[in-house]
Protein backbone atom coordinates (compact mmCIF):
# COMPACT_ATOMS: atom_id res chain seq x y z
CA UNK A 1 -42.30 -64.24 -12.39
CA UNK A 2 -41.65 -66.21 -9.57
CA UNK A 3 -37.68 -65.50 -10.14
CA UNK A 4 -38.29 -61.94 -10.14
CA UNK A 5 -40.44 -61.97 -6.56
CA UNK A 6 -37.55 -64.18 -5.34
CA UNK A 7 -35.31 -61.46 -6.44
CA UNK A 8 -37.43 -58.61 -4.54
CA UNK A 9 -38.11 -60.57 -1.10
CA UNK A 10 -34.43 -60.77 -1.03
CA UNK A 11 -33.49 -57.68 -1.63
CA UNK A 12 -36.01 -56.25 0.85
CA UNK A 13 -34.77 -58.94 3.24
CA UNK A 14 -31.11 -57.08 2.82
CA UNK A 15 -32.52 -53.94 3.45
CA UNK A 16 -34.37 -54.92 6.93
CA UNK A 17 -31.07 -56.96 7.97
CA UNK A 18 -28.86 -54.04 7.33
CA UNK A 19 -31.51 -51.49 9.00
CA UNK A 20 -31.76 -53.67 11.94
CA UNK A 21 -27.85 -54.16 12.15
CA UNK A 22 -27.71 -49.92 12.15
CA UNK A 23 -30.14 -49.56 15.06
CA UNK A 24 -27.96 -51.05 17.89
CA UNK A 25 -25.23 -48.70 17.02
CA UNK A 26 -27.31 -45.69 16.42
CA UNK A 27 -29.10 -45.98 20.14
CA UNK A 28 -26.25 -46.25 22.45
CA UNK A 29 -25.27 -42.90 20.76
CA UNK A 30 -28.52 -41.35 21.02
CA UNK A 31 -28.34 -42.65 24.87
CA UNK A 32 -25.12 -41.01 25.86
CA UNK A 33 -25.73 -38.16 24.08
CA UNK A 34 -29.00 -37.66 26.50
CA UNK A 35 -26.89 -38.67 29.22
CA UNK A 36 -24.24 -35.96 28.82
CA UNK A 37 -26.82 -33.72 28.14
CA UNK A 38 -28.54 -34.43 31.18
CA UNK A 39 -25.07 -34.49 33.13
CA UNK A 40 -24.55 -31.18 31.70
CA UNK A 41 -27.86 -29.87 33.25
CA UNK A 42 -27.11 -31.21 36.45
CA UNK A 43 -23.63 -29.84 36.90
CA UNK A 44 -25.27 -26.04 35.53
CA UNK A 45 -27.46 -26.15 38.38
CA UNK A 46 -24.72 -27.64 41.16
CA UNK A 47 -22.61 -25.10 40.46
CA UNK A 48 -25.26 -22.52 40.29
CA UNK A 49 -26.57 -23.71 43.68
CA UNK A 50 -22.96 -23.17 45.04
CA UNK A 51 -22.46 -19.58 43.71
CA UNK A 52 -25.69 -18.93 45.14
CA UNK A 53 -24.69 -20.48 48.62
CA UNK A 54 -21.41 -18.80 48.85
CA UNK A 55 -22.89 -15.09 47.77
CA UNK A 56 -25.36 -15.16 50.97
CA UNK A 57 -26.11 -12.79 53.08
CA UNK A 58 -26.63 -14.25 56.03
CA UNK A 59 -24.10 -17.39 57.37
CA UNK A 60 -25.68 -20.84 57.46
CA UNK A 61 -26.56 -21.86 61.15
CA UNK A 62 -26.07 -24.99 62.21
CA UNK A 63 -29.89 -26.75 62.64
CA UNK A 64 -30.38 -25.76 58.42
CA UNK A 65 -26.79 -26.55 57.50
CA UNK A 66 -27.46 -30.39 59.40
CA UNK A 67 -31.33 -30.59 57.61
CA UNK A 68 -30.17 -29.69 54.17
CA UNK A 69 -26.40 -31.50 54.12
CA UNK A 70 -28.11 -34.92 53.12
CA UNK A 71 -30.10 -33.49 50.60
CA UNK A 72 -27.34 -31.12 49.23
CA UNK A 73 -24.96 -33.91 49.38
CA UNK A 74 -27.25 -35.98 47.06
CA UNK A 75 -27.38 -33.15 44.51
CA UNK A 76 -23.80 -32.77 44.20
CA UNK A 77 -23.31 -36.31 43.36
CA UNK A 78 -25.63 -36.58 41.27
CA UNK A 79 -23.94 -33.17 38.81
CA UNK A 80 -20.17 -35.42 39.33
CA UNK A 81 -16.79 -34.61 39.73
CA UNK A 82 -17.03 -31.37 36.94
CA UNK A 83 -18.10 -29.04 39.90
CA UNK A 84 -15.19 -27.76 41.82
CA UNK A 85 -13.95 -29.28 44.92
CA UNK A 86 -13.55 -26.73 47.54
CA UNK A 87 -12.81 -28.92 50.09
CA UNK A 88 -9.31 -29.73 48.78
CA UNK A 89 -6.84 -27.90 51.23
CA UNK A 90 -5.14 -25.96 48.23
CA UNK A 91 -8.22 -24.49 47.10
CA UNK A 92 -9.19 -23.41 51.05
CA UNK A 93 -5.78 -21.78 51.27
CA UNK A 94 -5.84 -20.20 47.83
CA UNK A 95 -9.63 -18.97 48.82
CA UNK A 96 -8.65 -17.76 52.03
CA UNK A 97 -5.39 -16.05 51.18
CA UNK A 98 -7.80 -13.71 48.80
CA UNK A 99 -9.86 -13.18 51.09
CA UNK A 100 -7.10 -12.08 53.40
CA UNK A 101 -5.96 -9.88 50.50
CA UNK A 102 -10.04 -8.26 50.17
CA UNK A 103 -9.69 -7.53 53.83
CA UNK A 104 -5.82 -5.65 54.11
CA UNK A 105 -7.13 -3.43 50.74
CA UNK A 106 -10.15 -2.10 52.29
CA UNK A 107 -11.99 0.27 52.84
CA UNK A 108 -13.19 -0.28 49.34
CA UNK A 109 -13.84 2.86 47.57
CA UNK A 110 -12.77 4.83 50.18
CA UNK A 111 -16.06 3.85 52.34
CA UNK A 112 -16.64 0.88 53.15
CA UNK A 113 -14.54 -0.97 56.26
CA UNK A 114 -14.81 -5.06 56.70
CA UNK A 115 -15.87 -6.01 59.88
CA UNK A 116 -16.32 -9.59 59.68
CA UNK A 117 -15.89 -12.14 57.20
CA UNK A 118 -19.35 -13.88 56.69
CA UNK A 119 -18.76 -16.56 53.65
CA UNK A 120 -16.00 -17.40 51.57
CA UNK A 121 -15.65 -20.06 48.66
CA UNK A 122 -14.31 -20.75 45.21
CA UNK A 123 -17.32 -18.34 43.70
CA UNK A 124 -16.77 -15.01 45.87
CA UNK A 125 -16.62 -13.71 49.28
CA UNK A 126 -19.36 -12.16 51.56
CA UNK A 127 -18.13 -9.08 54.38
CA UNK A 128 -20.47 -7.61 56.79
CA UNK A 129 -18.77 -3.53 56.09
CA UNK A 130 -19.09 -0.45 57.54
CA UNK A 131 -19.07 3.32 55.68
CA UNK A 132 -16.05 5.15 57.38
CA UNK A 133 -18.14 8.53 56.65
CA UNK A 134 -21.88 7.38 57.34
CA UNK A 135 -21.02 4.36 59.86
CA UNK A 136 -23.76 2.78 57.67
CA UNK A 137 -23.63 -0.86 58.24
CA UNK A 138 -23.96 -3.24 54.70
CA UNK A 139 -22.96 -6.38 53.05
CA UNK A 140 -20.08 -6.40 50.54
CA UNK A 141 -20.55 -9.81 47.87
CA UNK A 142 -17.57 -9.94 46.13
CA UNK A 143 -17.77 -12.08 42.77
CA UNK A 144 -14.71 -14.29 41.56
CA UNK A 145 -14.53 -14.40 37.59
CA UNK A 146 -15.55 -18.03 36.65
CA UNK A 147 -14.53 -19.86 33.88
CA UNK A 148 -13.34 -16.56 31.99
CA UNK A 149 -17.33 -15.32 31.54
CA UNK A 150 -17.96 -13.26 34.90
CA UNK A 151 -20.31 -14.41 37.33
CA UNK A 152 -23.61 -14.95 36.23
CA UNK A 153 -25.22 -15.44 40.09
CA UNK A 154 -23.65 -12.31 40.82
CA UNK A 155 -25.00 -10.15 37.54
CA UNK A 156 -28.34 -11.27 37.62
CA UNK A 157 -28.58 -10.62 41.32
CA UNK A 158 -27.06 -6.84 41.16
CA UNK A 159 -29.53 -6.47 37.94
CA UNK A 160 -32.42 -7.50 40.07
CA UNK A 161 -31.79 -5.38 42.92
CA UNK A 162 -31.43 -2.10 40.54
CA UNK A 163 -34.79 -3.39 39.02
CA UNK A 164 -36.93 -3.49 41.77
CA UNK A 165 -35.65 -0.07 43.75
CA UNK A 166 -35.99 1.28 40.34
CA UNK A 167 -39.37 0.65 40.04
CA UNK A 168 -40.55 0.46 43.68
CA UNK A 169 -38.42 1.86 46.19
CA UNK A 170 -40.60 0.67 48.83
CA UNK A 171 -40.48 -2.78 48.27
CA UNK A 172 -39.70 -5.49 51.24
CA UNK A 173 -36.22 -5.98 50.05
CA UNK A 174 -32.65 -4.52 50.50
CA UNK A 175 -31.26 -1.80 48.74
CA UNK A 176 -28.07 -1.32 46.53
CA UNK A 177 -26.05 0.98 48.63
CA UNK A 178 -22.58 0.94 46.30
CA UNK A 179 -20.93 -1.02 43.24
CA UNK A 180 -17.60 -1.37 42.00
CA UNK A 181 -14.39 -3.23 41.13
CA UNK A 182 -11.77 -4.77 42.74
CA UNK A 183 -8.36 -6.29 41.79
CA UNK A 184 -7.27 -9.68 43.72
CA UNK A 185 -2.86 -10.96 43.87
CA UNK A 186 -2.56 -11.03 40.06
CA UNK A 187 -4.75 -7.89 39.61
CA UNK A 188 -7.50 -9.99 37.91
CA UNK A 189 -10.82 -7.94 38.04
CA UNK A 190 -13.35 -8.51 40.70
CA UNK A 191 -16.86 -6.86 40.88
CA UNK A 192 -18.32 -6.18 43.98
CA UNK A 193 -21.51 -5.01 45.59
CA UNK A 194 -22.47 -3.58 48.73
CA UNK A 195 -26.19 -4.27 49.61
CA UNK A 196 -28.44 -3.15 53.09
CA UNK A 197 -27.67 -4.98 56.21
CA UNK A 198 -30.63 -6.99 57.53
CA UNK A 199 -29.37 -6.36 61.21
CA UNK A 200 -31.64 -9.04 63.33
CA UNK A 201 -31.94 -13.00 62.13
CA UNK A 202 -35.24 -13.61 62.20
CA UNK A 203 -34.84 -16.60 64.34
CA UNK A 204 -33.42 -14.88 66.92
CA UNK A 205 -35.91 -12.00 66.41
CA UNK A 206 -38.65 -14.42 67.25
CA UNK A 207 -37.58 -16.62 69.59
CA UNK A 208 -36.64 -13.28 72.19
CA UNK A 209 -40.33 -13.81 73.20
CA UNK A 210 -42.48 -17.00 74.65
CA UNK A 211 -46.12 -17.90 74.60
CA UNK A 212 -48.74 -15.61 72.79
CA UNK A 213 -46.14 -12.85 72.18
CA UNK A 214 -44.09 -14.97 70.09
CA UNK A 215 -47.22 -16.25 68.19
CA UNK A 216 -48.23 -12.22 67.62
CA UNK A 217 -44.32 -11.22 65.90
CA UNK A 218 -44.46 -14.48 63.61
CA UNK A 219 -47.74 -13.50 62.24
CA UNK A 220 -46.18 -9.56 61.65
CA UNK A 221 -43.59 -11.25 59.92
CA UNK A 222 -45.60 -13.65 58.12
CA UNK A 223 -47.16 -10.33 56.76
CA UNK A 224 -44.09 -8.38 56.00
CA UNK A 225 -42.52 -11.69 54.21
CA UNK A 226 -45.69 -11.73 51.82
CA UNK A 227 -45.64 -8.00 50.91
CA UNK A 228 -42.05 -8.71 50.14
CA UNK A 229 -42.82 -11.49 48.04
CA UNK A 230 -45.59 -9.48 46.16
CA UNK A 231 -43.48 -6.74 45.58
CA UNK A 232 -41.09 -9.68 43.80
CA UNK A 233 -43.88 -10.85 42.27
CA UNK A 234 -45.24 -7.34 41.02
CA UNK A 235 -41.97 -6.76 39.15
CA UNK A 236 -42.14 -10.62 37.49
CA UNK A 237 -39.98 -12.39 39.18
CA UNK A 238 -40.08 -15.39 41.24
CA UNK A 239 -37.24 -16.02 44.17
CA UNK A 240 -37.66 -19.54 44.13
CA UNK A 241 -35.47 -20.46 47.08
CA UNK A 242 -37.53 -19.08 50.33
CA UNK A 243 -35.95 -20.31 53.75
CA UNK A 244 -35.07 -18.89 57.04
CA UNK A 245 -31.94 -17.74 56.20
CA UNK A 246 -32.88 -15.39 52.96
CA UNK A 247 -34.42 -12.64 55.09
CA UNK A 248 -34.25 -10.42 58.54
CA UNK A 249 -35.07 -7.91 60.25
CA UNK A 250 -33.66 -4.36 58.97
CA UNK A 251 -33.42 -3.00 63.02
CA UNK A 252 -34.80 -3.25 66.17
CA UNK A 253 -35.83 0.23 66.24
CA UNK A 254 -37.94 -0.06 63.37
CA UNK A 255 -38.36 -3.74 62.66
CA UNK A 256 -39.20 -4.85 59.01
CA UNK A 257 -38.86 -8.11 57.40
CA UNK A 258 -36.48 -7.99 54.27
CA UNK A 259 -35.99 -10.52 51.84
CA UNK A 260 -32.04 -10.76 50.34
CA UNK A 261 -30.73 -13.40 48.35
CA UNK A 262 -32.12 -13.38 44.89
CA UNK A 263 -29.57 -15.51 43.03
CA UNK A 264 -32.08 -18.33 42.14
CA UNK A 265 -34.69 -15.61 40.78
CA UNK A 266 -36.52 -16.18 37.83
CA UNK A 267 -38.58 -13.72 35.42
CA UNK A 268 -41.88 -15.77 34.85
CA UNK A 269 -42.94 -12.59 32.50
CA UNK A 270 -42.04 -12.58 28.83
CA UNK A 271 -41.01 -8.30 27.53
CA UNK A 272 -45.02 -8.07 27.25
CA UNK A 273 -45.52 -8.67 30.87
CA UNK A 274 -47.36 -11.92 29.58
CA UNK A 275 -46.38 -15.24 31.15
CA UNK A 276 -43.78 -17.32 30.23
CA UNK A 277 -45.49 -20.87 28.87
CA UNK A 278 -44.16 -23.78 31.50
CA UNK A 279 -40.74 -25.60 30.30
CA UNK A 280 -41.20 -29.53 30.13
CA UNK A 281 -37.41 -29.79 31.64
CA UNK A 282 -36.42 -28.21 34.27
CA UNK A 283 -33.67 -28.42 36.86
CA UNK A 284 -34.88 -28.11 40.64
CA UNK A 285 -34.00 -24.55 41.91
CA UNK A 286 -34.07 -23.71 45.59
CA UNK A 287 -33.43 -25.68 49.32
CA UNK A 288 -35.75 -29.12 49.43
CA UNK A 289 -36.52 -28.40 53.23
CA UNK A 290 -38.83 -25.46 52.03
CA UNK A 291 -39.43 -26.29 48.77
CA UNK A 292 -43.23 -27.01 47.48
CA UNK A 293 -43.65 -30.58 46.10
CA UNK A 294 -44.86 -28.77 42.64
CA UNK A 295 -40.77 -27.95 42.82
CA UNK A 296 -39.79 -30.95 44.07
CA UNK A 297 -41.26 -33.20 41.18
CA UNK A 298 -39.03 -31.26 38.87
CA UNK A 299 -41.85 -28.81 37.05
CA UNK A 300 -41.73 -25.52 36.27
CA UNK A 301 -41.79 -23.04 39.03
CA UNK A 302 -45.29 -20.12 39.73
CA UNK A 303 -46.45 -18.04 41.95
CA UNK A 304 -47.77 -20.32 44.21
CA UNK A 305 -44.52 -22.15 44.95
CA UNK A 306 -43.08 -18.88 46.24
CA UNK A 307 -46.16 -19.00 48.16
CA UNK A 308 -46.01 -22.47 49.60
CA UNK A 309 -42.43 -21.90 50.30
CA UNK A 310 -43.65 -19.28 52.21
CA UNK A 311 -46.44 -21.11 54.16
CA UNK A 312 -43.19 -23.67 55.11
CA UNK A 313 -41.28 -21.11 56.74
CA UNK A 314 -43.85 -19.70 58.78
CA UNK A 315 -44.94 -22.85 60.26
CA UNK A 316 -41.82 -23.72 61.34
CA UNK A 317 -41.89 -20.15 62.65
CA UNK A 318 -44.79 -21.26 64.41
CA UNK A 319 -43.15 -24.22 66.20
CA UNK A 320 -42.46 -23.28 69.73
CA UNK A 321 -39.24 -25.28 70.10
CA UNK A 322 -36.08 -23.54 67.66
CA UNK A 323 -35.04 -25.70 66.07
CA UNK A 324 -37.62 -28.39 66.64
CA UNK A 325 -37.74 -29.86 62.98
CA UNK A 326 -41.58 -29.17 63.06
CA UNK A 327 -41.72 -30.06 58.92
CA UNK A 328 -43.80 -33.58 58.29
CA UNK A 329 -40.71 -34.46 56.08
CA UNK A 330 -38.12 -32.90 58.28
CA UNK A 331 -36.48 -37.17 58.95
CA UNK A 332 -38.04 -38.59 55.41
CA UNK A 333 -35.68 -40.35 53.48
CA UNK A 334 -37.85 -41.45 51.14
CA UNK A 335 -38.41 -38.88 48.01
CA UNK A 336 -41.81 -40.33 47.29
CA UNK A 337 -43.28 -40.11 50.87
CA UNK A 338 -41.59 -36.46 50.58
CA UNK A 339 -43.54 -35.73 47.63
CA UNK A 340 -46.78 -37.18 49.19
CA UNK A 341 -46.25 -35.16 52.51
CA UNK A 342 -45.94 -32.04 50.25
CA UNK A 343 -49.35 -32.71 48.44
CA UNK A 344 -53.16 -32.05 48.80
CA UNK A 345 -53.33 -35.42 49.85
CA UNK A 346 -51.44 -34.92 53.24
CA UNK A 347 -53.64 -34.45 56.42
CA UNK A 348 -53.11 -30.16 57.19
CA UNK A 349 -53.44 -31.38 60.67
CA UNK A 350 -49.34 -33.02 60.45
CA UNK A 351 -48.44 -29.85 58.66
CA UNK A 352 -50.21 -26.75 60.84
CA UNK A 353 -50.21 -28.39 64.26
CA UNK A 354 -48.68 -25.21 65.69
CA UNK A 355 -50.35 -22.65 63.57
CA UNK A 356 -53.64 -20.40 63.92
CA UNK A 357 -56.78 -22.01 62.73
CA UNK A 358 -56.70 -19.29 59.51
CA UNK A 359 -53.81 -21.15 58.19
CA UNK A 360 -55.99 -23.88 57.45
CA UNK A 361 -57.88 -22.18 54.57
CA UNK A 362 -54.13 -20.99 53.60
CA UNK A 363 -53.05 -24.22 53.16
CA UNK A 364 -56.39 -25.85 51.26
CA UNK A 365 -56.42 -22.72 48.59
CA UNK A 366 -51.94 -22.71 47.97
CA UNK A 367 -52.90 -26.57 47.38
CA UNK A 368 -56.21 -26.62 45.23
CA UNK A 369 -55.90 -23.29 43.15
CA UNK A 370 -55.34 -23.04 39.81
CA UNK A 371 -51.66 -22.67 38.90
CA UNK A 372 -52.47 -20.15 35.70
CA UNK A 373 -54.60 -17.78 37.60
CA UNK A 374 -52.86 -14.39 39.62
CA UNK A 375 -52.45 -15.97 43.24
CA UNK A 376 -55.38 -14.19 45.23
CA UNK A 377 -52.98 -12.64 47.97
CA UNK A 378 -55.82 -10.34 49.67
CA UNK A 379 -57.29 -13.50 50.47
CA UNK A 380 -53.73 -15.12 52.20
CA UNK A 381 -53.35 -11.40 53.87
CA UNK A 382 -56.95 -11.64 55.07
CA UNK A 383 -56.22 -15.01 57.01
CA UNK A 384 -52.40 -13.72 58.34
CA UNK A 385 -54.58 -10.50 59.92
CA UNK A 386 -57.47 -12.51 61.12
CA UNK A 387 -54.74 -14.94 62.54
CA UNK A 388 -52.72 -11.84 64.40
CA UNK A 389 -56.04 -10.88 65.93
CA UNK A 390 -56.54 -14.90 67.29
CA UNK A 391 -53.07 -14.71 68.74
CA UNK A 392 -53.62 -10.83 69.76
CA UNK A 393 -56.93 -12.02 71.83
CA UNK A 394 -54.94 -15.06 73.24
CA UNK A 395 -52.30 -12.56 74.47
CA UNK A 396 -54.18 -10.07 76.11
CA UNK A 397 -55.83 -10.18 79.93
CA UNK A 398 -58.74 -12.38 80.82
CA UNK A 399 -60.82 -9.24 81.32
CA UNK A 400 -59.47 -7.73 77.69
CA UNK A 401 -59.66 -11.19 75.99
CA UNK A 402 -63.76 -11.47 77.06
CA UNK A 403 -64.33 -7.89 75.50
CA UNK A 404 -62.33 -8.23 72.79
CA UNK A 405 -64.37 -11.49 71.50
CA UNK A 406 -67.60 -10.13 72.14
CA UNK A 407 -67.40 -6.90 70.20
C-alpha cells in the first residue's frame, strides 16, 4: 500500500513540475500578445487622429497648435514608428507635388475653383473653392486612398453630413454642397467633397468687440454651439472632439455658429435608437485641451462629454485676453493633477473665473448628473439665456441697466 501511494505522490509530483515548467513559457506569450494588441489600438487611433487633423476645415492657429503639440506628441509615441512619417522631406514633396497637381486640374466638376490651399498631408488635402457659376464659397476635402481600403475618416464623415441634412436640414452644421472623384499623377482614384464655408473664425468673431459686448456674442454663440450639438445629438451621434477650431461663423451678414469636422463622431444609438451599452476599452478620441476628464481616463464617451467639451470652449471664450490659456490645466504636466482639475472635486471658482454666475449651476449639474439619463439641455439653455441677459444688463446705460433690473 505504501508502494502504491509512493507511486501516486510521484506521479502527481511530475504532473505539478511539468505544469509549473509550462507556465513561464505560456505567459510571456499571453503578454506580448496583449502588448501588440494594445500597440495595434494605439496606432488605429494615431493614425485616425491624423486623418482627422489633416481633413479640417479650418487651419490650426498657432496658440492651439503650441497647447496641444506636447500632448499630441505624447500620443504619437506612444502608437510607434507604424504611423507614417510625414515629416520626411520625400513624403512633403510627394504630398505637395499632388497637391500642386489638385490645384492645375481644377475647377473640379466644372464648378468649383481653389482659392487657397488650407491643409495638406499624407491622408488628403483641404481647398477653400469657389463655384465659377454661383461664386458660392466652400471647402473641398480631398481623401487619399490608404492602405488599398479608402478612407474611412473621410466616408464616415461624408455619410454623416448626408445623415443629418437628410433628416434635419436646419441643423447647426454645414451642408454637403457637391461630391465626386478625382484622379491624382498615376490616375489612382480620389474622392472628394465640397462642404459649406464657415466664413468668420470664431475667435476672431469674438474678439472684434471689448468689455460687455464681447461677453453678450460669446453667450449667442454659446447658444448656437449647443443647438448644434443637440441637433448631433438628436440624430445619435456624438462629435467627441469639440475645440475652437471645429466651428465658425457662416457670415457676417447673418451670423450663425456652425459646427464642421465630424471625423471623430460616434453613433451612441444601436438600429433601435436604444443606447449602445459602454465598452470597457476604449481608445481616447478627441484634443486633451477640451476634453472632459470622463474622456481623459480612457471610458466610454456620452452626452455629457460633448457637453463638458462644450462648457471648455466657452470659458475660454469667456477669457478676456485671446489667447490667455484661461484652462486650470492649460501648463499641467502632470496627467493625474489633469484628471483632478477636470473633476467634481476641482473648485468651479479656478475653472469659471471669467464666466457669468449661471455657469456655475452649468458646471455642478455636467459634473454630478447621471451619465445614463437624456442630458437636460432646457436646463443648460435656461442658464446660457439668463447669462445673456446678466451680460445684456451689464452692457446697457446706467439709466437702462437700473430699469432693466427692477422690472
Amino acid at each position: 500500500m505504501g508502494c502504491k501511494h509512493s507511486k501516486e505522490n510521484t506521479a502527481a509530483e511530475k504532473e505539478k513540475i511539468a505544469f509549473e515548467n509550462a507556465q513561464p513559457a505560456k505567459l510571456p506569450m499571453a503578454r506580448n500578445a496583449m502588448a501588440n494588441k494594445k500597440q495595434q489600438r494605439l496606432t488605429e487611433a494615431a493614425i485616425k487622429r491624423k486623418m482627422n487633423q489633416q481633413l479640417s476645415c479650418a487651419p490650426v492657429n498657432r496658440s492651439i497648435g503650441r497647447r496641444t503639440r506636447v500632448t499630441q506628441r505624447m500620443l504619437s509615441n506612444a502608437a510607434g514608428s507604424m504611423v507614417p512619417d510625414e515629416d520626411k522631406e520625400e513624403n512633403k514633396d510627394a504630398d505637395h507635388a499632388l497637391a500642386k497637381h489638385l490645384i492645375s486640374i481644377s475647377p473640379f466638376n466644372k464648378r468649383w475653383k481653389v482659392i487657397e490651399t488650407i491643409n495638406e498631408g499624407t491622408y488628403g488635402f483641404v481647398f477653400a473653392v469657389q463655384d465659377v457659376v454661383t461664386k458660392t464659397d466652400g471647402v473641398i476635402k480631398v481623401a487619399k486612398n490608404v492602405g488599398g481600403i479608402g478612407n474611412p475618416i473621410a466616408e464616415w464623415e461624408s455619410f454623416i453630413f448626408e445623415r443629418i441634412y437628410r433628416t434635419n436640414p436646419n441643423a447647426s452644421v454645414v451642408r454637403v454642397l457637391d461630391r465626386g472623384m478625382l484622379q491624382d499623377q498615376s490616375d489612382n482614384a480620389m474622392e472628394f467633397m465640397v462642404l459649406e464655408k464657415a466664413k468668420v473664425d470664431v475667435s476672431t468673431w469674438l474678439y472684434e468687440l471689448t468689455g460687455p459686448s464681447r461677453r453678450v456674442r460669446v453667450c449667442q454663440v454659446a447658444m448656437q454651439m449647443l443647438k448644434g450639438i443637440y441637433d448631433l445629438h438628436m440624430q445619435g451621434l456624438l462629435h467627441r472632439d469639440l475645440k475652437p477650431n471645429n466651428m465658425g461663423i457662416s457670415s457676417r451678414e447673418s451670423p450663425a455658429t456652425l459646427l464642421f469636422d465630424l471625423g471623430m463622431a460616434r453613433m451612441y444609438t444601436d438600429g433601435d435608437g436604444s443606447n449602445r451599452p459602454p465598452r470597457t476599452v476604449v481608445q481616447f478620441r478627441g484634443t486633451p485641451e477640451w476634453a472632459s476628464g470622463h474622456a481623459e481616463k480612457g471610458r466610454d464617451q456620452t452626452r455629457y462629454d460633448d457637453l463638458i467639451a462644450w462648457l471648455y470652449v466657452i470659458v475660454e471664450f469667456f477669457d478676456p485676453i485671446e489667447d490667455g490659456d484661461c484652462l486650470p490645466w492649460s501648463f499641467c504636466r502632470s496627467s493625474k493633477g489633469k484628471i483632478y482639475l477636470k473633476s467634481t472635486f476641482c473648485p468651479a471658482r479656478l475653472l469659471l473665473q471669467n464666466c457669468p454666475l449661471p455657469f456655475y449651476a452649468i458646471n455642478t449639474y455636467l459634473q454630478t448628473a447621471n451619465r445614463l439619463l437624456p442630458p437636460n439641455y432646457e436646463f443648460i439653455a435656461d442658464r446660457v439665456m439668463e447669462s445673456l441677459q446678466e451680460c445684456s444688463v451689464v452692457n446697457e446705460s446706467p439709466l437702462k441697466a437700473v430699469t432693466a433690473v427692477n422690472q
